[in-house]
PDB file of N, CA and C in Angstrom:
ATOM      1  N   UNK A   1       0.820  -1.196   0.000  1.00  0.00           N
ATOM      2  CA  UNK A   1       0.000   0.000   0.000  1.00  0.00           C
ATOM      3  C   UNK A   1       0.866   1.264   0.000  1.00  0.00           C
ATOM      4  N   UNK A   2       2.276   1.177   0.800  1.00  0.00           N
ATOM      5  CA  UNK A   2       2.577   2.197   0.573  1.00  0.00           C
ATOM      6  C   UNK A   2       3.313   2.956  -0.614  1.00  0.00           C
ATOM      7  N   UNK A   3       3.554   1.426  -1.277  1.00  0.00           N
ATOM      8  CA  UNK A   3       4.601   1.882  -2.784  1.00  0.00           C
ATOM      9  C   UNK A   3       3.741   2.326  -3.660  1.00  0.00           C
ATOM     10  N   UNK A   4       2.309   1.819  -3.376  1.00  0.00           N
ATOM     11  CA  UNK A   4       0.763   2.486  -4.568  1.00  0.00           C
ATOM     12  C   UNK A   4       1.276   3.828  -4.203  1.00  0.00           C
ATOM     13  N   UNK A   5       0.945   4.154  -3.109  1.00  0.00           N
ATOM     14  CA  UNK A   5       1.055   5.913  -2.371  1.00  0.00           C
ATOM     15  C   UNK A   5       2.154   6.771  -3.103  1.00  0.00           C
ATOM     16  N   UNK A   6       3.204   5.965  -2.938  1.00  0.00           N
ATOM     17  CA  UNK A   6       4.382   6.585  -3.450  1.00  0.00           C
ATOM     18  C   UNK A   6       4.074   6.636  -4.670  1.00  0.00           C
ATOM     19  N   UNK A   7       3.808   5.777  -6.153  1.00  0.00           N
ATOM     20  CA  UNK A   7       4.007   5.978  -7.047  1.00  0.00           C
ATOM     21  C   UNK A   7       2.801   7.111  -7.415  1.00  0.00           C
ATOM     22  N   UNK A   8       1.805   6.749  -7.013  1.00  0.00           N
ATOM     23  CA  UNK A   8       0.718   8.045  -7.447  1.00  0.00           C
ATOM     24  C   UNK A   8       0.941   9.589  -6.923  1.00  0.00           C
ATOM     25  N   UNK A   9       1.902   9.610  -6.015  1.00  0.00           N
ATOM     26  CA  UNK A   9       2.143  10.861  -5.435  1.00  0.00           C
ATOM     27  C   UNK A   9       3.764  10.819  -6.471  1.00  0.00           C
ATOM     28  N   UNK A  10       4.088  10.393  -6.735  1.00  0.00           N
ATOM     29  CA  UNK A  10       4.956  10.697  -7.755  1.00  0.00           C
ATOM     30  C   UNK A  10       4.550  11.038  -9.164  1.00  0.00           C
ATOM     31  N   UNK A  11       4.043  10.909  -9.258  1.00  0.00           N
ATOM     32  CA  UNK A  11       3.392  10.506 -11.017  1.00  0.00           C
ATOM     33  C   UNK A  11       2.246  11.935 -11.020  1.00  0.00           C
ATOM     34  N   UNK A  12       1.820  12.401  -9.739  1.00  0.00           N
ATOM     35  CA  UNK A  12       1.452  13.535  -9.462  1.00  0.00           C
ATOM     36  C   UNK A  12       2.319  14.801  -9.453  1.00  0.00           C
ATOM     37  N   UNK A  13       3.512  14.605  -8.713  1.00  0.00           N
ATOM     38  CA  UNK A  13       4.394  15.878  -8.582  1.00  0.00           C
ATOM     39  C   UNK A  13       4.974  15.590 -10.137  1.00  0.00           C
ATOM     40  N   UNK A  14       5.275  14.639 -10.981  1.00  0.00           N
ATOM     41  CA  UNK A  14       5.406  14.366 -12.366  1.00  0.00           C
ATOM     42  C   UNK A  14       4.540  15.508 -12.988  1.00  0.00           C
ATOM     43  N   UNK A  15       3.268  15.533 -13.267  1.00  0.00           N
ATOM     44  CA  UNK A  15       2.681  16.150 -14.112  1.00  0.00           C
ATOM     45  C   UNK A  15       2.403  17.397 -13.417  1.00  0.00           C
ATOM     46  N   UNK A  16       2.675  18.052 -12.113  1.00  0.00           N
ATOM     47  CA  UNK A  16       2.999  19.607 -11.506  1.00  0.00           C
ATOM     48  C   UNK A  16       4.072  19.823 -12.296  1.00  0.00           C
ATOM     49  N   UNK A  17       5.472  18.931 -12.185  1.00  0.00           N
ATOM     50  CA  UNK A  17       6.592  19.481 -12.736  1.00  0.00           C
ATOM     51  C   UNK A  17       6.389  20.403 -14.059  1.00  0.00           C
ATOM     52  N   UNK A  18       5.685  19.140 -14.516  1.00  0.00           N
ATOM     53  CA  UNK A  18       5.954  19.522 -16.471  1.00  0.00           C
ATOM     54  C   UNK A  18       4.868  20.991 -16.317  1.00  0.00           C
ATOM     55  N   UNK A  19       3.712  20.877 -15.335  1.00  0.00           N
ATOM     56  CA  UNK A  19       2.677  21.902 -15.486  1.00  0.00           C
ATOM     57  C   UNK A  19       3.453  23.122 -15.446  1.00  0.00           C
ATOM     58  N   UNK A  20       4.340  22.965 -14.597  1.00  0.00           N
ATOM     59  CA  UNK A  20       5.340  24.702 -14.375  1.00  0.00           C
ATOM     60  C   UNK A  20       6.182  24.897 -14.846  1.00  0.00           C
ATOM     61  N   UNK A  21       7.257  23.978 -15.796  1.00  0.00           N
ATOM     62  CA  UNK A  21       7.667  23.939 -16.565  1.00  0.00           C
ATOM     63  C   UNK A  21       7.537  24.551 -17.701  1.00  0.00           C
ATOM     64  N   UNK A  22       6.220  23.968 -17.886  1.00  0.00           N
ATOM     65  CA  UNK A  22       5.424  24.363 -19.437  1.00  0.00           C
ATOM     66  C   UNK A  22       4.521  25.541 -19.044  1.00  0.00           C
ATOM     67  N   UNK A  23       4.948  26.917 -18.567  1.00  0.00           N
ATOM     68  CA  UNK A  23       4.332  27.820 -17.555  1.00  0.00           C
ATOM     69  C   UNK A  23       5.497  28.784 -17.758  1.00  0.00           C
ATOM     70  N   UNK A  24       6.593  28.680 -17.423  1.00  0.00           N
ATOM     71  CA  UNK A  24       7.767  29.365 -17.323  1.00  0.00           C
ATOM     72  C   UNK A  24       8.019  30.442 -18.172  1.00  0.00           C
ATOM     73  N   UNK A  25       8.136  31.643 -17.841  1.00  0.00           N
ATOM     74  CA  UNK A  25       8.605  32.752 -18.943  1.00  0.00           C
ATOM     75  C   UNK A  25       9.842  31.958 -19.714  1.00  0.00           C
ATOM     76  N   UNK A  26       9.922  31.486 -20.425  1.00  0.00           N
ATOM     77  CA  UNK A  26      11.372  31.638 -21.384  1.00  0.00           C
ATOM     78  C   UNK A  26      11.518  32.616 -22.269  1.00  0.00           C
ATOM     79  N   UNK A  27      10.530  33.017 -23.253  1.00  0.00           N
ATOM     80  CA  UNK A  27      10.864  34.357 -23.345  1.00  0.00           C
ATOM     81  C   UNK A  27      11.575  35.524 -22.973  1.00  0.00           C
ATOM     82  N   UNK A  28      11.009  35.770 -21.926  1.00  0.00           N
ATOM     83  CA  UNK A  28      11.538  36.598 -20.825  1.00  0.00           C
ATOM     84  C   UNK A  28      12.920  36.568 -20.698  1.00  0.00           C
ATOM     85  N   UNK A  29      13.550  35.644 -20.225  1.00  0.00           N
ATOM     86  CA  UNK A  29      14.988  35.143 -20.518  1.00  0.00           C
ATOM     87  C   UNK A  29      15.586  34.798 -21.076  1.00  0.00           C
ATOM     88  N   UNK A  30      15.576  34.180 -22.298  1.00  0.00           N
ATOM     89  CA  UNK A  30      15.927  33.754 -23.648  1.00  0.00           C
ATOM     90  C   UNK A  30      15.654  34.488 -25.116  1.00  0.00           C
ATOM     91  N   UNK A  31      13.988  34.933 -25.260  1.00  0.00           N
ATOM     92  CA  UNK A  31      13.975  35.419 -26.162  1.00  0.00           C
ATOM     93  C   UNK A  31      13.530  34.988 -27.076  1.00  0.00           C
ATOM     94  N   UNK A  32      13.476  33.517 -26.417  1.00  0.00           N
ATOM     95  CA  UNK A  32      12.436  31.984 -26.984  1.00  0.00           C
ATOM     96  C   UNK A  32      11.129  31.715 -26.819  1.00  0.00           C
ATOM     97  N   UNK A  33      10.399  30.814 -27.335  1.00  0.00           N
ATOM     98  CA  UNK A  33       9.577  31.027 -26.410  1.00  0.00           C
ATOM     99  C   UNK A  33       9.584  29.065 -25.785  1.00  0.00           C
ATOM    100  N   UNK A  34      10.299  28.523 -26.161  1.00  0.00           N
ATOM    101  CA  UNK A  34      10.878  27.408 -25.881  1.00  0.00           C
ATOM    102  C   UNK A  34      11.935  26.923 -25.274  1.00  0.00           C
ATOM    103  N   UNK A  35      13.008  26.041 -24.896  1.00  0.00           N
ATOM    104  CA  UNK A  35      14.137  25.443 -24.838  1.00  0.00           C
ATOM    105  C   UNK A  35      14.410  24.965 -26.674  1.00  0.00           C
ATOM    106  N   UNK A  36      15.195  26.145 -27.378  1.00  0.00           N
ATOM    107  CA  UNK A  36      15.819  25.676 -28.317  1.00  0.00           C
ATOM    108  C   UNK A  36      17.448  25.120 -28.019  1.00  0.00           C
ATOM    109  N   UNK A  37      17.554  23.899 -29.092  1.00  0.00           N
ATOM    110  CA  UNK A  37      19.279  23.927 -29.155  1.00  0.00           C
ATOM    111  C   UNK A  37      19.394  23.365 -30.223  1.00  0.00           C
ATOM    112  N   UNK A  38      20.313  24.388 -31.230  1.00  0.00           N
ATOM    113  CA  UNK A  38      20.620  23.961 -32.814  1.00  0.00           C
ATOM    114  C   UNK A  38      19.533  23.815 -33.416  1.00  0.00           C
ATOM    115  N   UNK A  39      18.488  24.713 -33.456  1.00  0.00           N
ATOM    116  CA  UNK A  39      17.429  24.393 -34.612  1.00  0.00           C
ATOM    117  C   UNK A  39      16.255  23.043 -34.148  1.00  0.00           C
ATOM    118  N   UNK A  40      16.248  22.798 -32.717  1.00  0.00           N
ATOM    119  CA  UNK A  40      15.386  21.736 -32.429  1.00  0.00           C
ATOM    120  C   UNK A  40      14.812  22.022 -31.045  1.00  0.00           C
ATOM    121  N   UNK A  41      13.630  21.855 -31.360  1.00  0.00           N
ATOM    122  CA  UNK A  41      12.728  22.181 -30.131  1.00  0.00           C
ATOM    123  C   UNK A  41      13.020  21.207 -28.847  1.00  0.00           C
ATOM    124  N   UNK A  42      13.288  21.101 -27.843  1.00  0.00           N
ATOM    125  CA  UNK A  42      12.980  20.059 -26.840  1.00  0.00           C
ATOM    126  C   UNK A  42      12.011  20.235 -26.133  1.00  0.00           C
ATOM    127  N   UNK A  43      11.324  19.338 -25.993  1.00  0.00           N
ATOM    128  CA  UNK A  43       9.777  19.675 -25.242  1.00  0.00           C
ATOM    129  C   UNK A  43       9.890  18.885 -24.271  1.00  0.00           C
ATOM    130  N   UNK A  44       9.262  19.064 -23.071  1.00  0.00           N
ATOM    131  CA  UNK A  44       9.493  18.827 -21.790  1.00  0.00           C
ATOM    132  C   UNK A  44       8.963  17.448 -21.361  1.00  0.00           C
ATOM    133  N   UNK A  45       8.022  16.541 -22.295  1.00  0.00           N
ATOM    134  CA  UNK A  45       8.468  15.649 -22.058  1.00  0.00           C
ATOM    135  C   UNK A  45       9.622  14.627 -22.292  1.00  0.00           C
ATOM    136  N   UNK A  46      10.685  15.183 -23.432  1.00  0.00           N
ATOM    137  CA  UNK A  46      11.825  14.922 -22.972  1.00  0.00           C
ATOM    138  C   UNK A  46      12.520  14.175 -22.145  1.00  0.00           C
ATOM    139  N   UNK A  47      11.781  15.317 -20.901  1.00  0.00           N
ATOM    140  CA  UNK A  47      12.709  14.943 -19.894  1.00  0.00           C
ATOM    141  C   UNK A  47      12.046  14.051 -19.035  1.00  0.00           C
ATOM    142  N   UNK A  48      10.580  13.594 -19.302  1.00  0.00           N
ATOM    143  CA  UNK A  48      10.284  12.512 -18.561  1.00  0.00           C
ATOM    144  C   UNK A  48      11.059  11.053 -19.086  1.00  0.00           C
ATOM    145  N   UNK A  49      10.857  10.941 -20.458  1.00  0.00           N
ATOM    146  CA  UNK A  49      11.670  10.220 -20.627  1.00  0.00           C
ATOM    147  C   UNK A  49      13.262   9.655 -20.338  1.00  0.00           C
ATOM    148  N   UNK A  50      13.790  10.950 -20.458  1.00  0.00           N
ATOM    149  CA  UNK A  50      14.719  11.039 -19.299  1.00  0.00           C
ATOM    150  C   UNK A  50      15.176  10.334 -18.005  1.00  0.00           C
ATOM    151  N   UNK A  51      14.251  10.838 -17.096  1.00  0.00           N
ATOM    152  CA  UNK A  51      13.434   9.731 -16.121  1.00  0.00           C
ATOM    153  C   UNK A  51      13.449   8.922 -15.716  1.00  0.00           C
ATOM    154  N   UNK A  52      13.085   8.214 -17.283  1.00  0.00           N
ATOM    155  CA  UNK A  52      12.519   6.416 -17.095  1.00  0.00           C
ATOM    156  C   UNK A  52      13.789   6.318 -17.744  1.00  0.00           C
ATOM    157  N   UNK A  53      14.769   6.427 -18.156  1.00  0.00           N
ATOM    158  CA  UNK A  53      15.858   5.994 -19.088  1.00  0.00           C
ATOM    159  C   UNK A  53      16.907   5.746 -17.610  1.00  0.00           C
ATOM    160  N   UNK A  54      17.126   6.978 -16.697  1.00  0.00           N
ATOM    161  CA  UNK A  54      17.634   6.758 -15.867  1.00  0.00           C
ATOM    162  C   UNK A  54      17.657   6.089 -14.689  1.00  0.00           C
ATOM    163  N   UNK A  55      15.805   6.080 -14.734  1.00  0.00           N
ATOM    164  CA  UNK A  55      15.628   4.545 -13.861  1.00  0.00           C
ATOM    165  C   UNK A  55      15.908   3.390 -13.992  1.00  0.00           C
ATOM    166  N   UNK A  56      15.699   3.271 -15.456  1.00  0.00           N
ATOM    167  CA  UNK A  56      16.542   1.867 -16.475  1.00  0.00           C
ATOM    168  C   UNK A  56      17.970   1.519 -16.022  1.00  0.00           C
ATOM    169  N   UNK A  57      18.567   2.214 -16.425  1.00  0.00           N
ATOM    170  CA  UNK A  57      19.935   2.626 -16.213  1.00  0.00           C
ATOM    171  C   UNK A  57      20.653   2.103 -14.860  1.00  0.00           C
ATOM    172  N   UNK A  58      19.694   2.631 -13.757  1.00  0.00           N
ATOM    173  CA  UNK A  58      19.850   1.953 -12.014  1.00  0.00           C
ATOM    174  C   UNK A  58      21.422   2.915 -12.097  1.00  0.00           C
ATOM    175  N   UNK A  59      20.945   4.277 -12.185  1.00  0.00           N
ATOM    176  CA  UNK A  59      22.129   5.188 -11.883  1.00  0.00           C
ATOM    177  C   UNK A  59      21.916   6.018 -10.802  1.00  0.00           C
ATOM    178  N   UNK A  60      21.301   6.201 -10.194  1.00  0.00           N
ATOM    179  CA  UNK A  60      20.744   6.909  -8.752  1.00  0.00           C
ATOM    180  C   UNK A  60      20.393   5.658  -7.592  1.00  0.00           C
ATOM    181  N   UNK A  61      20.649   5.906  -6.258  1.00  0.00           N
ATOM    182  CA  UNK A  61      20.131   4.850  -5.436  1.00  0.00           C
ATOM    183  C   UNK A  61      18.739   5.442  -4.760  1.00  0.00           C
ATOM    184  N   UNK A  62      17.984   5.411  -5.687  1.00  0.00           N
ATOM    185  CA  UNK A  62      16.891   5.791  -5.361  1.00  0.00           C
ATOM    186  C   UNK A  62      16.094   4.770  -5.632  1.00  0.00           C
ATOM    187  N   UNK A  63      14.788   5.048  -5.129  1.00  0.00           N
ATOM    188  CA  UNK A  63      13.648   3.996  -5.598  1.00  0.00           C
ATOM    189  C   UNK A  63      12.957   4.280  -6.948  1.00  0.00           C
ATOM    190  N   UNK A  64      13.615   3.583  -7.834  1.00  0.00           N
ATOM    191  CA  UNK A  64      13.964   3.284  -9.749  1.00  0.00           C
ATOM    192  C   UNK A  64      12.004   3.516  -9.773  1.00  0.00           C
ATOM    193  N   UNK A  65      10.632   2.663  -9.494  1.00  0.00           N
ATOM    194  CA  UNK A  65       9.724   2.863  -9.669  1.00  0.00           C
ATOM    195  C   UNK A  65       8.926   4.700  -9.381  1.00  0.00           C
ATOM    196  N   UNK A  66       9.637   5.273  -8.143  1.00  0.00           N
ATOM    197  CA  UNK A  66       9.194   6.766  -8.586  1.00  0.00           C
ATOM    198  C   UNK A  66      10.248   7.931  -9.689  1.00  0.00           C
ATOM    199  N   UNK A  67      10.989   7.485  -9.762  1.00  0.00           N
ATOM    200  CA  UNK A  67      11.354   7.883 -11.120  1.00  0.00           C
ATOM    201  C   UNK A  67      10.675   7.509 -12.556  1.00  0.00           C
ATOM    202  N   UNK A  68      10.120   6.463 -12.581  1.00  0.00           N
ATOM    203  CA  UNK A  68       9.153   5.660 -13.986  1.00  0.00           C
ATOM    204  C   UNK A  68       8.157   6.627 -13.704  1.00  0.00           C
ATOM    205  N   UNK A  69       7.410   6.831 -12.387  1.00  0.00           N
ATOM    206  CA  UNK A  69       6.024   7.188 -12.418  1.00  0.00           C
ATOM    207  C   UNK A  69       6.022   8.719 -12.973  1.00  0.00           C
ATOM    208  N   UNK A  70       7.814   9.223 -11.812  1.00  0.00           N
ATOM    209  CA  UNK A  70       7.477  11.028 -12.208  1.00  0.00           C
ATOM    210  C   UNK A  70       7.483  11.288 -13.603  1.00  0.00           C
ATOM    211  N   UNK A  71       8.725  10.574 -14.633  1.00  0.00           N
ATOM    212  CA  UNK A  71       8.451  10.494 -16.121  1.00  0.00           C
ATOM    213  C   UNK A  71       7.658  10.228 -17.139  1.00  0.00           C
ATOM    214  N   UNK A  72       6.334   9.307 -16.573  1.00  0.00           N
ATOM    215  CA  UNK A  72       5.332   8.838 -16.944  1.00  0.00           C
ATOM    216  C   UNK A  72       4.502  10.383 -17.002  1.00  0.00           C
ATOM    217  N   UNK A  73       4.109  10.882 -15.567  1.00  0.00           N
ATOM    218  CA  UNK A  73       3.226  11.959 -15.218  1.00  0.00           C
ATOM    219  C   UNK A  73       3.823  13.378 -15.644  1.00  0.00           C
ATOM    220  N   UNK A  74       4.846  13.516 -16.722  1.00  0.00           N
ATOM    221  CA  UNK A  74       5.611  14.455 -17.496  1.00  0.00           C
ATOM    222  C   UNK A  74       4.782  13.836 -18.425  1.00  0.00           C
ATOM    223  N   UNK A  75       5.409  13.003 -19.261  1.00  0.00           N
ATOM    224  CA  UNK A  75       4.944  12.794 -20.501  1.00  0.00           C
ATOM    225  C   UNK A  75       3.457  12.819 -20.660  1.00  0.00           C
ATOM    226  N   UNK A  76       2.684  12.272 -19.372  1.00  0.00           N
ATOM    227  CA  UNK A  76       1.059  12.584 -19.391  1.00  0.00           C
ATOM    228  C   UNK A  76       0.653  13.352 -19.904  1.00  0.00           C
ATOM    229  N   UNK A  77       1.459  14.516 -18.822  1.00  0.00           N
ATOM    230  CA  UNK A  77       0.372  16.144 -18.812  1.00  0.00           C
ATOM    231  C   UNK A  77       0.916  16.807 -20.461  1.00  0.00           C
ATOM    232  N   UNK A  78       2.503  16.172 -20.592  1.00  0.00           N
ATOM    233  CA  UNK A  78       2.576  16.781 -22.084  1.00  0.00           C
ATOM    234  C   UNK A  78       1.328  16.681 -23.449  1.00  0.00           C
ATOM    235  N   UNK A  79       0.693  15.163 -23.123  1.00  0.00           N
ATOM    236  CA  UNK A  79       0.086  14.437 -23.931  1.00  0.00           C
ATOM    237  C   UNK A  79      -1.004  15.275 -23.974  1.00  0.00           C
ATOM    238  N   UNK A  80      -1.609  15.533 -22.279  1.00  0.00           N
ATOM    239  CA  UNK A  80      -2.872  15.910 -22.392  1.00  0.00           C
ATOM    240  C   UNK A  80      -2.986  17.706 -22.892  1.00  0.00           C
ATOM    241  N   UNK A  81      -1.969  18.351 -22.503  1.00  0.00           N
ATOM    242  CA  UNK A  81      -1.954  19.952 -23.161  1.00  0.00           C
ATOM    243  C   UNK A  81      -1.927  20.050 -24.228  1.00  0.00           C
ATOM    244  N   UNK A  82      -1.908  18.838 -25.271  1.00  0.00           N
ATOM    245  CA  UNK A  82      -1.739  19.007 -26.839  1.00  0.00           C
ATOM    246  C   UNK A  82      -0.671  18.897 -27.258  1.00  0.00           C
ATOM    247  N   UNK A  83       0.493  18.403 -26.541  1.00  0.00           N
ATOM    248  CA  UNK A  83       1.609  18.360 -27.077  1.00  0.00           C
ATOM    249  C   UNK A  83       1.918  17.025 -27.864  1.00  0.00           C
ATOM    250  N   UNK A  84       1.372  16.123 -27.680  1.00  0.00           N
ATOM    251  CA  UNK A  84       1.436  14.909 -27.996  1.00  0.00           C
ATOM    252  C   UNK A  84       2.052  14.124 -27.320  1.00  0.00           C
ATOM    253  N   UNK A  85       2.739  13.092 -28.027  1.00  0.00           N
ATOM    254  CA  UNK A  85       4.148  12.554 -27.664  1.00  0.00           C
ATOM    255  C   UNK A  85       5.127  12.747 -28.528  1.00  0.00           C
ATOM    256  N   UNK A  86       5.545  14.432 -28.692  1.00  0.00           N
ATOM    257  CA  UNK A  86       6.416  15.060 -29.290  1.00  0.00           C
ATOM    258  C   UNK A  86       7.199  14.712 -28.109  1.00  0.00           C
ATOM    259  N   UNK A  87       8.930  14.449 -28.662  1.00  0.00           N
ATOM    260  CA  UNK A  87      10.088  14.687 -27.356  1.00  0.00           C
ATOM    261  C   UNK A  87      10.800  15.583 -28.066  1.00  0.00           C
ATOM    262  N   UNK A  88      11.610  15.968 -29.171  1.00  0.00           N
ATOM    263  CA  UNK A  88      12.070  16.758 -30.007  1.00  0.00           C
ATOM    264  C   UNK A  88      11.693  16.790 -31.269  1.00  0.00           C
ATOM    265  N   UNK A  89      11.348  18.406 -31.729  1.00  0.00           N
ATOM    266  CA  UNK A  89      10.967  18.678 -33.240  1.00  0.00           C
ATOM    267  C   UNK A  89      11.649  19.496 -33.294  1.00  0.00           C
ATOM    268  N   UNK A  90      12.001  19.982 -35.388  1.00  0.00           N
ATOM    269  CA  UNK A  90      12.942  20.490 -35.774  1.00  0.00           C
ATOM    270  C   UNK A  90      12.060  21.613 -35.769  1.00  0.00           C
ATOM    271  N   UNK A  91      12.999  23.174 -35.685  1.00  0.00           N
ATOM    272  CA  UNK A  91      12.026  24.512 -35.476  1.00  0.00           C
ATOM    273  C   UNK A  91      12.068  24.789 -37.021  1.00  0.00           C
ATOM    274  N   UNK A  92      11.019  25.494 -37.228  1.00  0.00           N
ATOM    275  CA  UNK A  92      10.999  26.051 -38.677  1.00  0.00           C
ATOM    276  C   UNK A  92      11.480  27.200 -39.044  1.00  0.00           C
TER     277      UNK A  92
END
């Protein structure tokens, strides 16, 4: 019961992350209105994938299942704002 807890409260602060993330003036500071590098968009689920690659990986001594969930609940909220399951596109 308590690893359910954990992963849904992960997979929750997952899709806050990306929510404020995808919120952030970049503009403001960049001049972007994205994270560009070399002509390619990175979109923030990205970095959920990320995530789960590094949970794969077993490179942190952390508990590998809330890392899957927080990357999961990135890529969610990306899915559900319309982003799709874009991770990088080329800018025009």
């Amino acid at each position: 019961m308590q690893n359910t807890t954990q992963v849904i409260i992960s997979f929750i602060l997952g899709v806050i992350f990306a929510y404020v993330y995808e919120n952030l003036p970049f503009y403001k500071f960049t001049g972007k209105k994205a994270l560009i590098i070399s002509g390619y968009k990175l979109h923030h689920s990205l970095y959920g994938l990320l995530l789960i690659l590094i949970a794969m990986l077993n490179i942190f001594p952390i508990n590998n299942l809330l890392l899957i969930s927080a990357g999961l609940g990135i890529i969610f909220e990306h899915y559900l704002t319309g982003g799709g399951l874009d991770f990088i596109t080329k800018e025009k």
